[in-house]
Protein backbone atom coordinates (compact mmCIF):
# COMPACT_ATOMS: atom_id res chain seq x y z
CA UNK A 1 24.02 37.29 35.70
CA UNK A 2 23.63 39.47 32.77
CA UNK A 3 24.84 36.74 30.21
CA UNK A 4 21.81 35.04 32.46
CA UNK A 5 19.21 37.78 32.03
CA UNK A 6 20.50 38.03 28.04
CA UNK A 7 19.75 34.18 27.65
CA UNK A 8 16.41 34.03 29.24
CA UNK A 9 15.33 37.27 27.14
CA UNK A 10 16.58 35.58 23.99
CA UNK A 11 14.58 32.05 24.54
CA UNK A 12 11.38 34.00 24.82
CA UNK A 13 12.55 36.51 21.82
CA UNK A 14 13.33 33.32 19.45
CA UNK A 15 9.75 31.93 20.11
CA UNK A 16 7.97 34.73 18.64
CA UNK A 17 10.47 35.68 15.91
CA UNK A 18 10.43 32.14 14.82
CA UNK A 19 6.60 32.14 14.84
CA UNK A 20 6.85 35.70 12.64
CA UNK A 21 9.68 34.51 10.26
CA UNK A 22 7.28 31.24 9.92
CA UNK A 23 4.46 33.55 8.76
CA UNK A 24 5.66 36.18 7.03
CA UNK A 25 8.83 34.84 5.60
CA UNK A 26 7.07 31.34 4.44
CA UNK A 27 9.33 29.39 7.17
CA UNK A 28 12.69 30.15 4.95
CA UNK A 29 15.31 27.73 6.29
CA UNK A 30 18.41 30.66 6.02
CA UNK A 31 16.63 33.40 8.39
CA UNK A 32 15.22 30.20 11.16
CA UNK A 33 19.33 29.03 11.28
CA UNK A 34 20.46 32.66 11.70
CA UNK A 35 17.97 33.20 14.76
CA UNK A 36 18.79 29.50 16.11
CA UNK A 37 22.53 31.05 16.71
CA UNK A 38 20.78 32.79 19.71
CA UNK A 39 20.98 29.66 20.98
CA UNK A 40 24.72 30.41 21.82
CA UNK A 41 23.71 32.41 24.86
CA UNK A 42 22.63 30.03 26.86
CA UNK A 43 25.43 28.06 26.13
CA UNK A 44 27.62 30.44 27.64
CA UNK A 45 25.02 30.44 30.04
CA UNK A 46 25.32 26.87 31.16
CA UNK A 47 29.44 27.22 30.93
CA UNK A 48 29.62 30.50 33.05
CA UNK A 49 27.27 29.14 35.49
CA UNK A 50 29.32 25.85 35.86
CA UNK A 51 32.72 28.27 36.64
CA UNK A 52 30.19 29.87 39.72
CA UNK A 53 30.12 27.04 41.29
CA UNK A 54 33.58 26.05 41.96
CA UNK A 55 34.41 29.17 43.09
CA UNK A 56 34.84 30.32 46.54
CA UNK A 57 31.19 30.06 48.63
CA UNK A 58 31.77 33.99 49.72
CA UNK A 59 33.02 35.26 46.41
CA UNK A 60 30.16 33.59 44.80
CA UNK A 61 27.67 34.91 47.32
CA UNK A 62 29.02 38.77 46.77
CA UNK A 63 28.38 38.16 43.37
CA UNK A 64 24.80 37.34 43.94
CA UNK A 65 24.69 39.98 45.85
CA UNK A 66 25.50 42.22 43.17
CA UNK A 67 22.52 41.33 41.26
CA UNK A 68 18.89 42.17 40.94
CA UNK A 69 16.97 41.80 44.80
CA UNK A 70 15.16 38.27 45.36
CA UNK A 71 12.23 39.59 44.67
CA UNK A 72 13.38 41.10 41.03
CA UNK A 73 14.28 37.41 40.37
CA UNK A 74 11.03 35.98 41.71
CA UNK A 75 8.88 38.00 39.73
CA UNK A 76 11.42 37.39 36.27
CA UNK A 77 10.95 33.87 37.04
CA UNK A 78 7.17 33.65 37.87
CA UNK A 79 6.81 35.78 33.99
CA UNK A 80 9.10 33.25 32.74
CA UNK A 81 6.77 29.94 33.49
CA UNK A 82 3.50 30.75 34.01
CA UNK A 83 3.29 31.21 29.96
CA UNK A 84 4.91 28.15 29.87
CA UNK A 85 2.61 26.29 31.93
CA UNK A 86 -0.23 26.91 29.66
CA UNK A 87 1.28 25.16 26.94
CA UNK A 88 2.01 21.90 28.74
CA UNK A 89 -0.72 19.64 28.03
CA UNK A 90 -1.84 16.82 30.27
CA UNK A 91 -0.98 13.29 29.91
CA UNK A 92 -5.03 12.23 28.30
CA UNK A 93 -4.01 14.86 25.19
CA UNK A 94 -2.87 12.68 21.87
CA UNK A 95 0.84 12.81 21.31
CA UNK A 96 1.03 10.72 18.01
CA UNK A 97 4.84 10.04 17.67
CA UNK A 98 4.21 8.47 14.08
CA UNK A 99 1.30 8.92 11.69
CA UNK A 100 0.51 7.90 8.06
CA UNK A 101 1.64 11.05 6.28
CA UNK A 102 5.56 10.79 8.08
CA UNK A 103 8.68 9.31 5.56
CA UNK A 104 8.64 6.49 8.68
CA UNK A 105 4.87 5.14 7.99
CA UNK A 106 5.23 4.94 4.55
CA UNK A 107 7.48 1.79 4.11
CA UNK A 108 5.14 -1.35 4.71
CA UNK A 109 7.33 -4.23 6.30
CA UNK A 110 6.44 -7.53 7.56
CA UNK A 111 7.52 -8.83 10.99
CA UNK A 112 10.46 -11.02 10.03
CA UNK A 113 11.62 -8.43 8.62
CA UNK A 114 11.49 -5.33 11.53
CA UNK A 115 13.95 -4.85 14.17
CA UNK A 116 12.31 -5.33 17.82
CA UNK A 117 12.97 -1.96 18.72
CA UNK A 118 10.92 -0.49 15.74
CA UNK A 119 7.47 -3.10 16.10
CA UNK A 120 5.76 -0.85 18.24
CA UNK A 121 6.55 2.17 15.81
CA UNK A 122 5.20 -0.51 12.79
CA UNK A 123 2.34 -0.89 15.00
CA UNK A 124 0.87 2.45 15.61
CA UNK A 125 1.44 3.56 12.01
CA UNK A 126 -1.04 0.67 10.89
CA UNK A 127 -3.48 0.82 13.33
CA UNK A 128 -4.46 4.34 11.87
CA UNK A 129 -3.20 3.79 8.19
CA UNK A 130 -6.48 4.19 5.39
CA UNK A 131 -4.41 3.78 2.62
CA UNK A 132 -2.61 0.29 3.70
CA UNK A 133 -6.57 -1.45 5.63
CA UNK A 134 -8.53 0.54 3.97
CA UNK A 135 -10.77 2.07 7.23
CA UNK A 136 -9.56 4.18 9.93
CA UNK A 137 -8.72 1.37 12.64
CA UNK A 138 -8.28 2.90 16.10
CA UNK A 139 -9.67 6.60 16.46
CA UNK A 140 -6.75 9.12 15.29
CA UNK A 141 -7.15 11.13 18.03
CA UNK A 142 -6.10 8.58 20.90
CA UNK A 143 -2.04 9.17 22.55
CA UNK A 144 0.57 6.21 21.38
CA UNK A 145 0.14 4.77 24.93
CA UNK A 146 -4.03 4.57 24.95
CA UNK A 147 -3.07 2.82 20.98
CA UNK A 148 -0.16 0.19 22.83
CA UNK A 149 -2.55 -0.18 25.62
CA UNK A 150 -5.54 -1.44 23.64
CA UNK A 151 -3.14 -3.57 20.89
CA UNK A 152 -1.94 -5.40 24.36
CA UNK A 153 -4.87 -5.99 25.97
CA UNK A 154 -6.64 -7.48 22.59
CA UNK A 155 -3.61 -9.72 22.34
CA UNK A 156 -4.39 -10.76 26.04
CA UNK A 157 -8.11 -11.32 25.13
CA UNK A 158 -8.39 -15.20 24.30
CA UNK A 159 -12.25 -15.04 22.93
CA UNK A 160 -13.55 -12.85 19.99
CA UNK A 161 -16.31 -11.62 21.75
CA UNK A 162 -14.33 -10.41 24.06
CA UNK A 163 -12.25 -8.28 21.20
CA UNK A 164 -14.95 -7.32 19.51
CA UNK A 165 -16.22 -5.60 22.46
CA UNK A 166 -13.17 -4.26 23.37
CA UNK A 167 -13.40 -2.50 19.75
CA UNK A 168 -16.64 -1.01 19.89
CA UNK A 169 -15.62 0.42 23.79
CA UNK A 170 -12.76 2.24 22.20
CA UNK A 171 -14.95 3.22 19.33
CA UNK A 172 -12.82 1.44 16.63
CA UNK A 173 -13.94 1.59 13.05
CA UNK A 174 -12.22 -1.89 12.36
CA UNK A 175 -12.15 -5.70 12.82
CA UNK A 176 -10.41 -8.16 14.02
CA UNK A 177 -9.83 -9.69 11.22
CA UNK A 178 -7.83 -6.40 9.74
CA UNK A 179 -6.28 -5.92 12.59
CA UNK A 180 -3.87 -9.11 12.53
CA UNK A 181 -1.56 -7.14 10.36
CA UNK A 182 -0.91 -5.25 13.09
CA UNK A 183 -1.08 -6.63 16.07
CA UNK A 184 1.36 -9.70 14.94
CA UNK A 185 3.97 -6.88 16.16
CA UNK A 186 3.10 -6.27 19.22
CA UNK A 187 1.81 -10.56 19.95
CA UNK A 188 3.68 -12.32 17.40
CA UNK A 189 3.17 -15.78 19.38
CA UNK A 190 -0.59 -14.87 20.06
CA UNK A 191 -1.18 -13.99 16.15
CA UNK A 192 1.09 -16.72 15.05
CA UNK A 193 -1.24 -19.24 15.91
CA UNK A 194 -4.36 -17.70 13.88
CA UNK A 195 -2.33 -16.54 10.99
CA UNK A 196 1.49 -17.86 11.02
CA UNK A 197 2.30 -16.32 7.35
CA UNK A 198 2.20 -13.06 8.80
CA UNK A 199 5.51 -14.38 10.42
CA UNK A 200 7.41 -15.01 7.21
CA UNK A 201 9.96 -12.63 6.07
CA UNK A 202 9.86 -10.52 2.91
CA UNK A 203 11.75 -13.09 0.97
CA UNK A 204 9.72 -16.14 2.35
CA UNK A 205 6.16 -14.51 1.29
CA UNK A 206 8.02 -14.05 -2.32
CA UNK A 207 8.74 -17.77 -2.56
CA UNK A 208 5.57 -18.52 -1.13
CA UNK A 209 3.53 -16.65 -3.43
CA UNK A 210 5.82 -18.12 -6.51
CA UNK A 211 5.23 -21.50 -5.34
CA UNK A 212 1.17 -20.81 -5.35
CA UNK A 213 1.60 -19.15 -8.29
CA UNK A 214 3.09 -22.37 -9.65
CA UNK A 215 0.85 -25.14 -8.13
CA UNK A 216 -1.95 -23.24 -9.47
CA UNK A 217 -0.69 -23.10 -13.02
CA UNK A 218 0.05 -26.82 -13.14
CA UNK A 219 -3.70 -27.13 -13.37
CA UNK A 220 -4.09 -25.77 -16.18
CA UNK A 221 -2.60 -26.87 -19.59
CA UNK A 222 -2.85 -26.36 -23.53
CA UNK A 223 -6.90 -27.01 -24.96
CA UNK A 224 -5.69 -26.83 -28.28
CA UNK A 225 -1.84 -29.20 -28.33
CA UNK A 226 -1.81 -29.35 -32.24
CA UNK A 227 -2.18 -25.77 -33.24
CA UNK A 228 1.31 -24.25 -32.59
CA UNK A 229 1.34 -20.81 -32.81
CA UNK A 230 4.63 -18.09 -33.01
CA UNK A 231 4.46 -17.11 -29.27
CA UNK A 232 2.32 -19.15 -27.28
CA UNK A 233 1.42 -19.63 -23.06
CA UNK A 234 -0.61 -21.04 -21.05
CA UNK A 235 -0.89 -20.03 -17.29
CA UNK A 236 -2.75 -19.45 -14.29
CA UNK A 237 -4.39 -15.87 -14.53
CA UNK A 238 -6.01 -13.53 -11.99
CA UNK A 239 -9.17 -11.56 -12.05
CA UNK A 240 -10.04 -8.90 -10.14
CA UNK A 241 -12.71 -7.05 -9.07
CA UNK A 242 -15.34 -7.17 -11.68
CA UNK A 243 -13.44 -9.94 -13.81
CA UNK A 244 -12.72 -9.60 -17.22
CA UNK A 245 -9.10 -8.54 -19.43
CA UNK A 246 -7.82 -6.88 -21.86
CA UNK A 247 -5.70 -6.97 -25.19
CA UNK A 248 -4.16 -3.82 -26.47
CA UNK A 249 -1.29 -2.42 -27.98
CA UNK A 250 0.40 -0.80 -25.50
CA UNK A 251 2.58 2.25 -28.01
CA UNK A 252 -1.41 3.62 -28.46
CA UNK A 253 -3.64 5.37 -26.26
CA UNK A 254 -7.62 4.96 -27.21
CA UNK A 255 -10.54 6.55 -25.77
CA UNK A 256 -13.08 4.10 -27.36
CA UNK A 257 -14.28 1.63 -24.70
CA UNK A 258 -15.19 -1.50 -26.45
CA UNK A 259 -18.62 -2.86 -25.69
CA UNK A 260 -18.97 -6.22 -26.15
CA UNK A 261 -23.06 -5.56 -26.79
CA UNK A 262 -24.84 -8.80 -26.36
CA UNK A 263 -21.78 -11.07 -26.01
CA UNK A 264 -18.39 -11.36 -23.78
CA UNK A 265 -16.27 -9.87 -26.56
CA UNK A 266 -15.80 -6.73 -27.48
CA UNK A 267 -13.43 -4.35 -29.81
CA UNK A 268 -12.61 -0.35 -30.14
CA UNK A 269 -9.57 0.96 -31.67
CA UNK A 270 -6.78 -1.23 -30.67
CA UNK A 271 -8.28 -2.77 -27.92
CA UNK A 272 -10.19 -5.96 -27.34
CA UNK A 273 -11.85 -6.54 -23.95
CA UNK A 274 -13.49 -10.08 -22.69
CA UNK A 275 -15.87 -10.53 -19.94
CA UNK A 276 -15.34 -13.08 -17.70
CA UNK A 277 -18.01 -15.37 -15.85
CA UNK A 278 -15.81 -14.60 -12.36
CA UNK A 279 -13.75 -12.15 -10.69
CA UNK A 280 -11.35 -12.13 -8.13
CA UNK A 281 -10.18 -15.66 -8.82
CA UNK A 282 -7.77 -17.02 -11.07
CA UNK A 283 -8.89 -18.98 -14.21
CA UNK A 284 -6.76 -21.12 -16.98
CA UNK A 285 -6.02 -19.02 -20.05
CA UNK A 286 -3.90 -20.09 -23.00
CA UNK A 287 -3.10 -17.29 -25.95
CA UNK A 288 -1.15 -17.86 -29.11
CA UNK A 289 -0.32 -15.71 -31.74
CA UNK A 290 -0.75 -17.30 -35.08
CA UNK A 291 0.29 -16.22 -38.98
CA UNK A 292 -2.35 -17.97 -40.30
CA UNK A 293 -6.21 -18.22 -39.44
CA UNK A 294 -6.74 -21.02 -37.62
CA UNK A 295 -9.33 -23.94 -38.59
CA UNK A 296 -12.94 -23.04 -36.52
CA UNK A 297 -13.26 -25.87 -33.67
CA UNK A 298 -16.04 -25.48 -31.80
CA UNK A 299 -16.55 -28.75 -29.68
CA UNK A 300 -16.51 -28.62 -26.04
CA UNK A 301 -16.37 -24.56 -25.71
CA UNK A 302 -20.11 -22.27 -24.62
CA UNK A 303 -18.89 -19.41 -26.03
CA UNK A 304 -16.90 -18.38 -29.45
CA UNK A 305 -16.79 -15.10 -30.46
CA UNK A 306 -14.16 -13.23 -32.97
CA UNK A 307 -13.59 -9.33 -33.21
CA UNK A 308 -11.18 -7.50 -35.51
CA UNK A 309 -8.68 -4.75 -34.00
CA UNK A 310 -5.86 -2.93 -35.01
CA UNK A 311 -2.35 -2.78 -33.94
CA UNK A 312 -0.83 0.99 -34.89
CA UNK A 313 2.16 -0.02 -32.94
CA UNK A 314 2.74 -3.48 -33.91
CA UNK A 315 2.33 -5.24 -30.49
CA UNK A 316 -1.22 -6.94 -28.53
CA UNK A 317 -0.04 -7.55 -24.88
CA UNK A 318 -2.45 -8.92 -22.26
CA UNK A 319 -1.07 -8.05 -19.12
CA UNK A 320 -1.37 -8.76 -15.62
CA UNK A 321 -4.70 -7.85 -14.34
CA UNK A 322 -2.80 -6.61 -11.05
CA UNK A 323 0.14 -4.70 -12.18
CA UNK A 324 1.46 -2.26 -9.52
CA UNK A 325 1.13 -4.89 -7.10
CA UNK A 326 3.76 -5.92 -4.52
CA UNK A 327 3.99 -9.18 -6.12
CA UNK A 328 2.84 -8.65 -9.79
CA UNK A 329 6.24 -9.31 -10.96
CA UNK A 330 5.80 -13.12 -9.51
CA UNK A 331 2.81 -13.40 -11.85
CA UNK A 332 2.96 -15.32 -15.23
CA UNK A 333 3.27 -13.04 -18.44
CA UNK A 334 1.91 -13.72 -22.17
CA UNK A 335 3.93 -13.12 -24.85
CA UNK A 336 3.16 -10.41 -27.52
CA UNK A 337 0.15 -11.50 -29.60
CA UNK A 338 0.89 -9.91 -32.91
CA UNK A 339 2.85 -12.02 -34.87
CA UNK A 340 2.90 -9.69 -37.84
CA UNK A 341 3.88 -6.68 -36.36
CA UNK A 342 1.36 -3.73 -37.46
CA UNK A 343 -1.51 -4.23 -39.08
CA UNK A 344 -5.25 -5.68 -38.09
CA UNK A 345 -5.81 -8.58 -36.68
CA UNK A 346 -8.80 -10.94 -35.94
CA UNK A 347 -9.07 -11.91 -31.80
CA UNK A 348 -11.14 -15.16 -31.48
CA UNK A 349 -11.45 -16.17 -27.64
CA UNK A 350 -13.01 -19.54 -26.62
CA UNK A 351 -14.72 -19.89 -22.86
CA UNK A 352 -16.03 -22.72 -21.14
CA UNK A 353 -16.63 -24.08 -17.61
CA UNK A 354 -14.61 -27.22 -17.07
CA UNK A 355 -15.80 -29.92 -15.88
CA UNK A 356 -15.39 -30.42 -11.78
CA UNK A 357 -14.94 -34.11 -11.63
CA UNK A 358 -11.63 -34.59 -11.43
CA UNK A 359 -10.11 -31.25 -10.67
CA UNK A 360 -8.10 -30.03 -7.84
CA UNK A 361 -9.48 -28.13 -5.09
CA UNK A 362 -7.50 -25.06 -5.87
CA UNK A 363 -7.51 -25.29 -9.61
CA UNK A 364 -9.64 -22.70 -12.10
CA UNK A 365 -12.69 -23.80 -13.05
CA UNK A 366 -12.92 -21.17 -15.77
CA UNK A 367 -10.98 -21.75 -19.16
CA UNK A 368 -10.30 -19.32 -22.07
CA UNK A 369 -8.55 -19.74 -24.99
CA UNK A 370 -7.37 -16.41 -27.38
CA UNK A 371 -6.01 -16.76 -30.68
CA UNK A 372 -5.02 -13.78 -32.35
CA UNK A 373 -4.25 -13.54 -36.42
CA UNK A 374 -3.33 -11.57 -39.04
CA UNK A 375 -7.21 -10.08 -40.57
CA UNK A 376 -8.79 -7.16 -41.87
CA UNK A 377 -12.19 -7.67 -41.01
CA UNK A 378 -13.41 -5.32 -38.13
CA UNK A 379 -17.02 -7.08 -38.26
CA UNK A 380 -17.86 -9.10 -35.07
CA UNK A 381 -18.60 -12.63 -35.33
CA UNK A 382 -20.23 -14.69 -32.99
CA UNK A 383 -19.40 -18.42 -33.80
CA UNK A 384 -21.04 -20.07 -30.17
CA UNK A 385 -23.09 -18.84 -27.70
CA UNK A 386 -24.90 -20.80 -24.84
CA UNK A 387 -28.03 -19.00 -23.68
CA UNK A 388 -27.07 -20.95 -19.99
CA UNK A 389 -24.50 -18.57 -19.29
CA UNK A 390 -25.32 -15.86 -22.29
C-alpha cells in the first residue's frame, strides 16, 4: 500500500515537474529521462499488486486492513480523478493524428505506391495540406473521423451537385476537382473511373511523362537543317506561368534584369531573356551554338531580333523552365551555347507561329530558333518585326 500511495503521488508529481522542467529548463531531454525513471514505481506497483492477489483471501484482507480507512481511500481517489476528468475532452473535439507540419505528411506518394494500411493516413494529410493543393481543403479544425466521414460519403455521392453541396455544408475551401488527389485513397475504384492515372505507380507516371515528353518532341524538328552548329538541339520546351526563357551563364550572378524595350529580346550582363507569345504550354525550340556568324535568313519567321551578352564564365545554358520539379529531370536539356568559351557573344532568336494545317493536335504551335556566336557588339538589333503580334 505504501509502494501504492508512493506511485500515485509520483504520477501527479511528474505532471507538473515535467510541465516546470518544460518551461524553465527549455524541455532539456537529460532532466525529462531522469524524472521519467519515476515511472519505476508503479511498476513495482503493478508487480506487488499482482503477488496480493494470489495470496491467501484472509492474509490479503488483514493487510487491507492495515491500511488507510475506506473513506481515506475514497477521498485519495475522488482527488485523484476529478482533475483528470477535466482534461478528457469529448468525442466532437479535433484529434488530428497527422497534419502537414509532421516528418509523416511530408513525403507525397501516389496510390500504387502506399500500403493499404497507410491510405487513410495519405488521406487526411492532403485533405488539409496548402503547400501540396494549394487552399486549405477540409477545415483544420474537424477530428480524423468527421475528415474519413466526409471523404466516404463524397466517394458515395454519384452526382457533382451533390458533392459540391456536400462541400459547402462542411464549409470546405476546395473543389472537387482538387480533391481527386485525395480521395483516390480512400475510393480508388470510384476515382479510377474519372481520373485512372492517379492509379499508376511512381515508376509508371515516370514512363508516362517520358513518353509525352517524347511524342511531343517528335513534332517538332530542325528550321534551319544546313547550318550545323558545335552543340546543337531541338526539343519540345515548356513555359510556365507568364512564358518566356532565359540564357545565362550560370558561374555569374547579375542583378541587371534585361528589358527587352519594344521587342521580345532583351540583354543585361550575361543574361539574355525572350518573351514568348504563350505560357504554360510547350513550344518547339531549336538552339545551336555556332563559331562563326551565321548568314541573316529571314523568310518565313515574324520576329528577328539579335542582342550581344557576355559570358565571364565561359558557358550560356538555357535551362528547364521547371527545374525543381518532380519530373524536371525527364525534360529535354540544351547543350551549352558558348562555343568559344569566355568572351561576348551575339544571341539572335527567330519566332514564328506555324502554320496549323497539318499539325498534330498536341504539337506546339509556337517555334523559336536561337543561335548564339562569338561577337562583341552589345548594340541591339532588330532584323524582323511583325506589328500583328509586335
Amino acid at each position: 500500500m505504501r509502494i501504492g500511495w508512493w506511485s500515485l503521488g509520483s504520477t501527479l508529481a511528474l505532471t507538473v515537474a515535467r510541465t516546470l522542467v518544460g518551461v524553465l529548463a527549455g524541455g532539456q531531454i537529460v532532466a525529462l529521462a531522469l524524472l521519467d525513471g519515476l515511472w519505476v514505481l508503479y511498476l513495482v506497483w503493478l508487480a506487488r499488486s499482482a503477488y496480493e492477489t494470489i495470496r491467501p483471501y484472509e492474509e490479503a484482507g488483514r493487510a487491507v486492513r492495515r491500511g488507510p480507512s475506506p473513506l481515506a481511500r475514497t477521498a485519495a481517489a475522488t482527488c485523484a480523478l476529478v482533475p483528470l476528468f477535466g482534461l478528457v475532452q469529448p468525442e466532437e473535439t479535433p484529434r488530428l493524428t497527422f497534419d502537414r507540419w509532421r516528418d509523416e505528411c511530408l513525403e507525397e506518394r501516389r496510390f500504387a505506391d502506399t500500403p493499404p494500411r497507410h491510405r487513410e493516413r495519405v488521406f487526411l494529410c492532403g485533405t488539409i495540406d496548402v503547400w501540396r493543393t494549394g487552399v486549405d481543403g477540409f477545415p483544420d479544425h474537424l477530428p480524423d473521423q468527421y475528415l474519413l466521414g466526409y471523404g466516404r460519403e463524397l466517394c458515395a455521392t454519384p452526382d457533382r451537385a451533390g458533392q459540391d453541396a456536400l462541400l459547402r455544408r462542411v464549409g470546405a475551401t476546395t473543389s472537387m476537382d482538387r480533391l481527386y488527389d485525395d480521395l483516390v485513397f480512400l475510393c480508388p475504384e470510384v476515382v479510377g473511373r474519372v481520373h485512372p492515372e492517379l492509379l499508376r505507380s511512381e515508376a509508371e507516371e515516370r514512363r508516362s511523362v517520358t513518353d509525352y515528353y517524347t511524342k511531343v518532341g517528335s513534332q517538332c524538328s530542325d528550321p534551319w537543317p544546313a547550318l550545323r552548329g558545335v552543340r546543337q538541339r531541338t526539343v519540345a520546351y515548356w513555359l510556365s506561368e507568364g512564358g518566356g526563357y532565359a540564357i545565362y551563364d550560370p558561374d555569374t550572378e547579375d542583378e541587371e534584369s534585361p528589358d527587352p524595350g519594344r521587342g521580345f529580346v532583351g540583354a543585361a550582363g550575361d543574361t539574355v531573356f525572350v518573351h514568348t507569345y504563350g505560357e504554360n504550354e510547350p513550344i518547339c525550340l531549336t538552339a545551336k551554338a555556332l563559331r562563326f556568324t551565321p548568314p541573316l535568313r529571314l523568310k518565313g519567321w515574324e520576329q528577328v531580333e539579335e542582342v550581344g551578352v557576355g559570358s565571364r564564365g565561359g558557358k550560356l545554358e538555357l535551362p528547364v523552365y521547371y527545374e525543381g520539379s518532380e519530373y524536371d529531370d525527364l525534360q529535354p536539356t540544351l547543350p551549352d551555347l558558348a562555343a568559344a568559351g569566355p568572351g561576348r557573344y551575339r544571341v539572335r532568336v527567330y519566332i514564328r507561329v506555324r502554320d496549323a494545317e497539318g499539325l498534330a493536335e498536341d504539337a506546339p504551335w509556337e517555334e523559336h530558333l536561337v543561335l548564339v556566336f562569338p561577337g562583341r557588339s552589345a548594340e541591339k538589333v532588330v532584323h524582323a518585326h511583325s506589328e500583328e503580334y509586335g
